[in-house]
Structures are given as structure tokens and as C-alpha cells.
C-alpha atoms as a PDB file:
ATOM      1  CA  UNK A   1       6.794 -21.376 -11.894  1.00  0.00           C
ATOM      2  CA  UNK A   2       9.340 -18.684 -12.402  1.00  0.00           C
ATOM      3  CA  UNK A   3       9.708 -14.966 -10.757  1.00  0.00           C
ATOM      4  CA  UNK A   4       7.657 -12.410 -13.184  1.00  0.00           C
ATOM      5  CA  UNK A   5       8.230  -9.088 -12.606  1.00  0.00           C
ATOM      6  CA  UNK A   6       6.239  -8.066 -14.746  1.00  0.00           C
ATOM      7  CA  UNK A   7       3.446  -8.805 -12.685  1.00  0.00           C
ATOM      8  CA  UNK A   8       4.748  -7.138  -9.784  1.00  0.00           C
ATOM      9  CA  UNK A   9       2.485  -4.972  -8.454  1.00  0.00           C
ATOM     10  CA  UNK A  10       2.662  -2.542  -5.528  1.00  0.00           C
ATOM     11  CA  UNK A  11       0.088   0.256  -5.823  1.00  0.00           C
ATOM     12  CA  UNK A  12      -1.388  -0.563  -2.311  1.00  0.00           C
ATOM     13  CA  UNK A  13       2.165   1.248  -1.144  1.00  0.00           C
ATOM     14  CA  UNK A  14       1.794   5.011  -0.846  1.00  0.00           C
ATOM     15  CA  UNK A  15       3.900   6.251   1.409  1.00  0.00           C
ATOM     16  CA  UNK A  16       3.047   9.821   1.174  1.00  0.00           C
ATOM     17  CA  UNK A  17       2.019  12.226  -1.668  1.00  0.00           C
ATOM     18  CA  UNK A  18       3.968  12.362  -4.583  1.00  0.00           C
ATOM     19  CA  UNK A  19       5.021  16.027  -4.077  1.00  0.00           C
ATOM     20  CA  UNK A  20       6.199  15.288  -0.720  1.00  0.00           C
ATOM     21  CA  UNK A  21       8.166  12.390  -2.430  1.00  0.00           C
ATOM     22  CA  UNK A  22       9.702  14.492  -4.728  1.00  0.00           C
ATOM     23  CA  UNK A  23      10.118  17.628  -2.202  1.00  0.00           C
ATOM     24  CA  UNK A  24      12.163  15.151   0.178  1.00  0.00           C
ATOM     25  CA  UNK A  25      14.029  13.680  -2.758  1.00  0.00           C
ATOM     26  CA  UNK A  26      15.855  16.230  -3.829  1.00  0.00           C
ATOM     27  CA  UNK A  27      16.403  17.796  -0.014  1.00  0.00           C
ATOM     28  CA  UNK A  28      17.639  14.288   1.048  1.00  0.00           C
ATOM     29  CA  UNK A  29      20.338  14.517  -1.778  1.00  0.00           C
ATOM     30  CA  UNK A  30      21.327  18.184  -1.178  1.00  0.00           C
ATOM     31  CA  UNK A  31      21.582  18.097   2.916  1.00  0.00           C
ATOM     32  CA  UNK A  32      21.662  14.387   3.691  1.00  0.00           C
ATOM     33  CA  UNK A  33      23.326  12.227   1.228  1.00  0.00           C
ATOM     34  CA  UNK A  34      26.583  14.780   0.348  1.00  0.00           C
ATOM     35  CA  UNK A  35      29.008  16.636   2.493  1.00  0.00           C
ATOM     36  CA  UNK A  36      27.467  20.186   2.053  1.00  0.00           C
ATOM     37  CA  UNK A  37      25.628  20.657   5.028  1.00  0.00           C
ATOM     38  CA  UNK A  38      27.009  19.035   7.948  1.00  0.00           C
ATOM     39  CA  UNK A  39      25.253  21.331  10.556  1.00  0.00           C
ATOM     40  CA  UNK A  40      23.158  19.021  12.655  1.00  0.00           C
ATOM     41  CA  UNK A  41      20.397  21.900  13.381  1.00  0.00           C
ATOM     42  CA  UNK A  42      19.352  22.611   9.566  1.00  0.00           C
ATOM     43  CA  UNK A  43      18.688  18.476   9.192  1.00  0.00           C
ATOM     44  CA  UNK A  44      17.021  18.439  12.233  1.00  0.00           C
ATOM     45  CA  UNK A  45      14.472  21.045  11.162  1.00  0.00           C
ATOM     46  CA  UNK A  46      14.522  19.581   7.494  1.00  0.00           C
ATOM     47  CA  UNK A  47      13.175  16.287   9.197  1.00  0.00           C
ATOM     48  CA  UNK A  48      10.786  17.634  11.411  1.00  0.00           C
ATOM     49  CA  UNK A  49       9.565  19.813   8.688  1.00  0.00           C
ATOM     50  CA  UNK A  50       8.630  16.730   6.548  1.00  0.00           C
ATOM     51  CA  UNK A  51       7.294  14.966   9.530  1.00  0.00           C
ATOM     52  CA  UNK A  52       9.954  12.867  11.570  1.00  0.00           C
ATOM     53  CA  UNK A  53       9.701  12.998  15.528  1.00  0.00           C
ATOM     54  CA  UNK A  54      13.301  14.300  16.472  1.00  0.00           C
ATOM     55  CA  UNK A  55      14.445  14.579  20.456  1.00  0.00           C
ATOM     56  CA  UNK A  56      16.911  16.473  21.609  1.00  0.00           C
ATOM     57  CA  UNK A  57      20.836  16.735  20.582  1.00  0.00           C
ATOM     58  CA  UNK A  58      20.308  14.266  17.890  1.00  0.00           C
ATOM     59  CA  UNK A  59      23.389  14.327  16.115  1.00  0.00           C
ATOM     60  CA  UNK A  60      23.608  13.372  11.907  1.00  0.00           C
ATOM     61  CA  UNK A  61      26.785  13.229  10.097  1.00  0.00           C
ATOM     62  CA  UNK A  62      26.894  13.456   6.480  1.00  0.00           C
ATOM     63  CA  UNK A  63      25.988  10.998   3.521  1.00  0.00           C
ATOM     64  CA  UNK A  64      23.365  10.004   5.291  1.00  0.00           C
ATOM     65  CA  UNK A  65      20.269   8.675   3.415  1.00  0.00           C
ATOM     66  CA  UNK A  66      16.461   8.886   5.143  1.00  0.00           C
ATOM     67  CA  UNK A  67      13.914   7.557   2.718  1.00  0.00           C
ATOM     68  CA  UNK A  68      10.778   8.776   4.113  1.00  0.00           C
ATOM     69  CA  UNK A  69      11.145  11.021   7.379  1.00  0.00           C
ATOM     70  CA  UNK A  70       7.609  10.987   8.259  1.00  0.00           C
ATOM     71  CA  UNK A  71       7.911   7.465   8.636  1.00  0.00           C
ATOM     72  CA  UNK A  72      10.790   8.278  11.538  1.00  0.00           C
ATOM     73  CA  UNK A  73      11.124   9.011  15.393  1.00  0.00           C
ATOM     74  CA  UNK A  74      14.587   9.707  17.024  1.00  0.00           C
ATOM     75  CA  UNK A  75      14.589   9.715  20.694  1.00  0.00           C
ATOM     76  CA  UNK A  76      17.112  12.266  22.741  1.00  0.00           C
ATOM     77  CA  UNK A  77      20.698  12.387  22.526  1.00  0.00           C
ATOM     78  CA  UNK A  78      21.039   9.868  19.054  1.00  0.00           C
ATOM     79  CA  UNK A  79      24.142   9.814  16.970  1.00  0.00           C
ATOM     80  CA  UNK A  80      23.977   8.677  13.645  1.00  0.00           C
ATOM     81  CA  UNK A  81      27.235   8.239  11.593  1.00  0.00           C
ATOM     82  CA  UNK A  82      28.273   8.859   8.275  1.00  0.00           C
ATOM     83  CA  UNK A  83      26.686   6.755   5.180  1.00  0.00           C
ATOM     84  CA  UNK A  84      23.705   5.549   7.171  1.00  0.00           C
ATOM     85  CA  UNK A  85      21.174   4.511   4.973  1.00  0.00           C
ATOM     86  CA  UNK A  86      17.453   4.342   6.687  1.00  0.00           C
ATOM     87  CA  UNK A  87      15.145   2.919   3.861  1.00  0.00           C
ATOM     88  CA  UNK A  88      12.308   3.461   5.973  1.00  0.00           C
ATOM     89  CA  UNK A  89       9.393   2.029   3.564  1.00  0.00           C
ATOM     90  CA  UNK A  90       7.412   1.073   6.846  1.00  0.00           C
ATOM     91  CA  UNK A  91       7.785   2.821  10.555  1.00  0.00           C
ATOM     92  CA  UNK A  92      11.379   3.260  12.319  1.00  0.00           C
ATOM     93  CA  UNK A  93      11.597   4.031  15.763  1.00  0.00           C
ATOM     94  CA  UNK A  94      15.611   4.637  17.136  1.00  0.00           C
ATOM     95  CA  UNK A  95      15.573   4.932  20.791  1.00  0.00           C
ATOM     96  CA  UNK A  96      17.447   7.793  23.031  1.00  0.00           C
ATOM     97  CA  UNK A  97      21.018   7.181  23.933  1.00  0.00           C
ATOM     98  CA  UNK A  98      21.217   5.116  20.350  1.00  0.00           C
ATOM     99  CA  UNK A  99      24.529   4.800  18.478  1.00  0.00           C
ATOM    100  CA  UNK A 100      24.188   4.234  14.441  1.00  0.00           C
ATOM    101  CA  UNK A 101      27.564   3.664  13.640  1.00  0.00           C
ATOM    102  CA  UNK A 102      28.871   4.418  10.131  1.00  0.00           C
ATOM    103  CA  UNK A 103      27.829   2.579   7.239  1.00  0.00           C
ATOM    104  CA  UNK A 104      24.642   1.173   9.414  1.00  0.00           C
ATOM    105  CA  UNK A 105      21.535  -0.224   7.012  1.00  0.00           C
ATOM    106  CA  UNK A 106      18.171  -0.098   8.529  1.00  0.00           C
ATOM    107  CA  UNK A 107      16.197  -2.114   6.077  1.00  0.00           C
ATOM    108  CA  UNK A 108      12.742  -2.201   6.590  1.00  0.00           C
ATOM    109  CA  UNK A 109      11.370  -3.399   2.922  1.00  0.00           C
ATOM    110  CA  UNK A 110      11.671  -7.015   1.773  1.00  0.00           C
ATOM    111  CA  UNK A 111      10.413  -9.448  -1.105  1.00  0.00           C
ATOM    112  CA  UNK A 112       7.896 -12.332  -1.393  1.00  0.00           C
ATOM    113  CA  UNK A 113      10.619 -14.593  -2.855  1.00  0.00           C
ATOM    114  CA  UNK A 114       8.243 -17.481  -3.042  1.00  0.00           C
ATOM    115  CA  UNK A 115       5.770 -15.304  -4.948  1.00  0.00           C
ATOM    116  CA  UNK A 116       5.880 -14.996  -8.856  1.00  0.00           C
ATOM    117  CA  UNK A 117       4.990 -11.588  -8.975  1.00  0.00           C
ATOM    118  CA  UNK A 118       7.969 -10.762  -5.795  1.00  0.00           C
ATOM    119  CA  UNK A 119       5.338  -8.949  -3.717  1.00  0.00           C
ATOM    120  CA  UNK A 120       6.489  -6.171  -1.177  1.00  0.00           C
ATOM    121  CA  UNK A 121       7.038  -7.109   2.309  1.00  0.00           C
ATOM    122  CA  UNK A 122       7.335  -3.817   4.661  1.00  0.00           C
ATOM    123  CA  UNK A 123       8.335  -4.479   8.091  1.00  0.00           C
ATOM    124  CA  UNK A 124       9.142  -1.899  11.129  1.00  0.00           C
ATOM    125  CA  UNK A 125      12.269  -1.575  13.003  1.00  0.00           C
ATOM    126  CA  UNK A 126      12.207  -0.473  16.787  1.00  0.00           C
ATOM    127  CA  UNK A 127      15.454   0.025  18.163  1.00  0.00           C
ATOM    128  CA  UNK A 128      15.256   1.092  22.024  1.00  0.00           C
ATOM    129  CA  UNK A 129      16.877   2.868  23.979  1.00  0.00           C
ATOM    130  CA  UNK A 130      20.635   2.569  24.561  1.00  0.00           C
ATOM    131  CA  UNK A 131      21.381   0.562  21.195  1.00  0.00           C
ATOM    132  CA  UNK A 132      24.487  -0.024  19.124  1.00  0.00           C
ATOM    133  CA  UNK A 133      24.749  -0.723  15.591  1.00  0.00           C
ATOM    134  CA  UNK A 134      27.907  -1.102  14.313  1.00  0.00           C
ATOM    135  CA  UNK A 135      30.054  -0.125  11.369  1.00  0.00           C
ATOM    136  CA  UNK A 136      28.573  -1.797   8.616  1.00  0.00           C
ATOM    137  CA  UNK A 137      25.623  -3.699  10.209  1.00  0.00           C
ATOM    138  CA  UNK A 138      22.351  -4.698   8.665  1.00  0.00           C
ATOM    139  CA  UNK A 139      19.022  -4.813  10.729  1.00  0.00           C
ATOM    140  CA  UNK A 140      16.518  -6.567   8.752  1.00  0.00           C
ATOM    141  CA  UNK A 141      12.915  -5.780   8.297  1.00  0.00           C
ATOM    142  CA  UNK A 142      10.491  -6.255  11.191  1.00  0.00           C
ATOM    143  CA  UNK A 143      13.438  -6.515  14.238  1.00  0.00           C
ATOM    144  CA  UNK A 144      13.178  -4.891  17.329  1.00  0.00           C
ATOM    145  CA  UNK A 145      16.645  -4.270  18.978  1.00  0.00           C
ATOM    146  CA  UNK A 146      15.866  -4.008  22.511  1.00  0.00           C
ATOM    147  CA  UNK A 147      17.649  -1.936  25.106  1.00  0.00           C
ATOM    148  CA  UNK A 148      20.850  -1.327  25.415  1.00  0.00           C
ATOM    149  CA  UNK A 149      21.301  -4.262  22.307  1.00  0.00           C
ATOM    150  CA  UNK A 150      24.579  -4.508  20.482  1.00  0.00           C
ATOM    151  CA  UNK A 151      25.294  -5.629  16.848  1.00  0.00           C
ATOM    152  CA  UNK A 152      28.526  -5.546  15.958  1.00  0.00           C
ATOM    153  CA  UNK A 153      30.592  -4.817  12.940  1.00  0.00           C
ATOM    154  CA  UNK A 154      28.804  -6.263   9.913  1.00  0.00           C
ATOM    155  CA  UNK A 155      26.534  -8.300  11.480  1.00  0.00           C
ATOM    156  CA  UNK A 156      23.105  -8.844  10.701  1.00  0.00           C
ATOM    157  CA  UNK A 157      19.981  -9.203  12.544  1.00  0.00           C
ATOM    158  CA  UNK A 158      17.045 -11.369  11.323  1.00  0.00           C
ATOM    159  CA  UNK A 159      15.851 -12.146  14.409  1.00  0.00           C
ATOM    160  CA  UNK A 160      15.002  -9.580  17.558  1.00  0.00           C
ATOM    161  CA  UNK A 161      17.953  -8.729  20.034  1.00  0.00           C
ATOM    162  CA  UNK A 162      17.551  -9.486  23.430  1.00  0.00           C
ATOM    163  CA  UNK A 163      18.402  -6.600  26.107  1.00  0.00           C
ATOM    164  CA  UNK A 164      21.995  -5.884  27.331  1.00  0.00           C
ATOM    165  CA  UNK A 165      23.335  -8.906  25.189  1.00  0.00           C
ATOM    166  CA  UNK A 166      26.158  -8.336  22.160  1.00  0.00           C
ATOM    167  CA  UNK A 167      25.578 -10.237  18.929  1.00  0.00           C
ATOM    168  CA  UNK A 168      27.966 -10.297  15.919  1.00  0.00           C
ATOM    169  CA  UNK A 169      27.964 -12.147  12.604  1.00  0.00           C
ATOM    170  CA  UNK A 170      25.411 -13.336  10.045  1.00  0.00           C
ATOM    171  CA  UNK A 171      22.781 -13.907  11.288  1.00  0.00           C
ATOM    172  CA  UNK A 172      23.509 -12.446  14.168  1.00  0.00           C
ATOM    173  CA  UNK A 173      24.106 -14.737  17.219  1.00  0.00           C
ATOM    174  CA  UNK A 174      24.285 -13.542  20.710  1.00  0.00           C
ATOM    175  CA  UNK A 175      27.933 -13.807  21.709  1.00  0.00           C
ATOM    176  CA  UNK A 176      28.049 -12.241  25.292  1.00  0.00           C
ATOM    177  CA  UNK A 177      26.471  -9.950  27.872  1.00  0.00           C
ATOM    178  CA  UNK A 178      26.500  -6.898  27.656  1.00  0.00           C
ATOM    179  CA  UNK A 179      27.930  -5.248  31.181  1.00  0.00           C
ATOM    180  CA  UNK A 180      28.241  -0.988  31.258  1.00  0.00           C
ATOM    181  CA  UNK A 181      30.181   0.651  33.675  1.00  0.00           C
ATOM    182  CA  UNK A 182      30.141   3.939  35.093  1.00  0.00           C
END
């Protein structure tokens, strides 16, 4: 058996209405994804307009890409850096006191690789309060990143991240505690 794609198949997916696909589209590339806009409160009403759950002093730098913001919830005081890309096919939760760092992938979508037809695989990402992504880091569909978690520079999680604990590489391997000072 062989991968056919042209068997693949996801009408079952609708994450929204196809106006308020195209809507967001084209306001994700003109205030999100370039350099234009940087003013944090315009995205933040943007994003609540089309749905996401936004705290307080969220902060959004620019070339950022949000696939679907109704399928988002930012907690208080969240800084995301620049050329963060949330492909948020299924539900992503980030936390208060949460760091994106630049270049950050929150990847929520996946593929039936054993599957001829390469079905869809959606899976959320809850990142709780106090978390760190790193320059460059991946966090795969269906993790949860719990408190005060760290992944480093480019690593990538495929499993969950224990709380207060730093993990680096890929995968992602806990490597030490993480201790915070006052």
C-alpha cells in the first residue's frame, strides 16, 4: 500500500465559516504576518473581534501568524515574539506570565502517516501559566506544557512538560530544574 492523496479527505474539518476564513485571512496578512502594524492594542481587538480570549497586557510583535483566533485564549501579561506561527487547527490555550520567544511553532495539526489517504490528526496545545518557549522551538500537537515549563532553543516537544523542569533538544528531554528567583 502506498500514500494516496488523492483520497485524502477532510470535510469533517470546518473550522469556522468560510467568510470568517477569508475575513481573518487577509487581516492576519495585513496586521499580523508584516511589519505594518506593530501596535499591540489594534491586534488585540482584531483577535477578540474574531473570537480569541485575550487577558490583559498581552504583548504581539510583528510577523506573527494566528491561523484561526477563535480557536485561541491568551492569559494576562503574554509576550509573543516576532515570526510566531500558531497553526491553531484545534484549541490553543497560552497561559499568563507565558514567554513565546521568536520564531516559536505551535503546531497543533498532524497526519495519519500509516493511513493511505494521510488523514488529519488535530490535537490541542495547553501551555500554563509561567511557560517558555524558546527561539525556534516546536510544540507538537496534543502537548500540554505545564507551569512554569521551559523548552529551549529549537527543541521540540512530543511529549508533555513536566512543571518547573527545562528541556532542550529533539525530542525534548528534561535536562534540569527549573529554580526562579526573586
Amino acid at each position: 500500500m502506498t500514500t494516496d492523496l488523492s483520497s485524502y479527505n477532510n470535510s469533517w474539518f470546518q473550522p469556522g465559516s468560510f467568510i470568517k476564513r477569508i475575513a481573518w485571512h487577509y487581516i492576519n496578512c495585513f496586521f499580523f504576518k508584516s511589519g505594518y502594524f506593530p501596535f499591540y492594542g489594534l491586534k488585540i481587538f482584531l483577535l477578540k473581534l474574531f473570537g480569541a480570549g485575550i487577558g490583559k497586557s498581552v504583548l504581539i510583535k510583528p510577523f506573527v501568524n494566528i491561523k484561526y483566533p477563535w480557536l485561541l485564549t491568551i492569559g494576562d501579561h503574554v509576550w509573543i515574539g516576532e515570526n510566531v506561527w500558531i497553526d491553531n487547527i484545534a484549541h490553543v490555550h497560552i497561559g499568563s506570565h507565558s514567554c513565546i520567544s521568536q520564531g516559536a511553532l505551535l503546531l497543533t495539526g498532524n497526519h495519519n502517516y500509516k493511513k493511505s489517504s494521510f488523514d488529519l490528526l488535530p490535537g490541542k496545545i495547553v501551555l500554563e501559566e509561567g511557560v517558555w518557549i524558546g527561539a525556534g522551538a516546536v510544540v507538537c500537537p496534543g502537548i500540554t506544557c505545564k507551569s512554569h515549563a521551559v523548552l529551549s532553543v529549537g527543541a521540540v516537544a512530543t511529549n508533555d512538560l513536566e512543571s518547573f523542569f527545562i528541556y532542550s533538544g529533539n525530542p525534548a528531554t528534561k535536562v534540569r530544574e527549573r529554580v526562579i528567583s526573586s
